[in-house]
Protein backbone atom coordinates (compact mmCIF):
# COMPACT_ATOMS: atom_id res chain seq x y z
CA UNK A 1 -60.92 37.13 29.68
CA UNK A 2 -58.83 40.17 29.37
CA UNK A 3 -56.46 40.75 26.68
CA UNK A 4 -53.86 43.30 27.31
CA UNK A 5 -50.86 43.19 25.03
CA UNK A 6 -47.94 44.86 25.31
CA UNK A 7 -47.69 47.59 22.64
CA UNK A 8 -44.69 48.79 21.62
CA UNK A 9 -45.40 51.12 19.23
CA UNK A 10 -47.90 53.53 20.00
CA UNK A 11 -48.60 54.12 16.63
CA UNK A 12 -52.26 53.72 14.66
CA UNK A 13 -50.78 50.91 13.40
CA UNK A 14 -49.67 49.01 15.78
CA UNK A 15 -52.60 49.25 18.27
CA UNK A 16 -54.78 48.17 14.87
CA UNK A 17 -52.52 44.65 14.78
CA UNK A 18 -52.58 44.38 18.21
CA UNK A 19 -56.13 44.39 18.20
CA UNK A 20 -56.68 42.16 15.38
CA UNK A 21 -54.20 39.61 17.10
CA UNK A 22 -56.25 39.94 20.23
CA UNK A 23 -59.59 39.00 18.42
CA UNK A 24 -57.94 36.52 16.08
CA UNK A 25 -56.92 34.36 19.60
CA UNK A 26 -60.29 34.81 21.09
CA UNK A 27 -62.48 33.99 17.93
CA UNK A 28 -60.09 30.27 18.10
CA UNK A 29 -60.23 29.61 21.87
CA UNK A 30 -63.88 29.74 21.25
CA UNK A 31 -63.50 27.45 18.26
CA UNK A 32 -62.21 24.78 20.17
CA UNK A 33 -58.25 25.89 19.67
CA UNK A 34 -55.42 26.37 21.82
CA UNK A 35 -54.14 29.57 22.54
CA UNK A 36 -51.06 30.74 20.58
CA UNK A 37 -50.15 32.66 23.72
CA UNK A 38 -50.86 31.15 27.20
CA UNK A 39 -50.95 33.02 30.86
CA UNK A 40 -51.02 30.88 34.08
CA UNK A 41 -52.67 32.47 36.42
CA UNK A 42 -51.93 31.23 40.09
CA UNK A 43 -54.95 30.07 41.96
């Protein structure tokens, strides 16, 4: 999996909530969770 948000705001800040939010949605997808955020990928 690669997470790869869109940033806005390249400020400290922002990259530091993006970055939270990415690990956030991994750490429940490996809990057992759905995704808040879903990407189809074509096959």
């Amino acid at each position: 999996m690669i997470g790869t948000p869109h940033i806005g705001a390249q400020t400290r800040e922002a990259q530091d909530r993006a970055g939270l939010a990415i690990a956030e949605e991994v750490l429940a997808v490996l809990q057992g969770r759905e995704p808040r955020f879903r990407v189809l990928a074509n096959d």
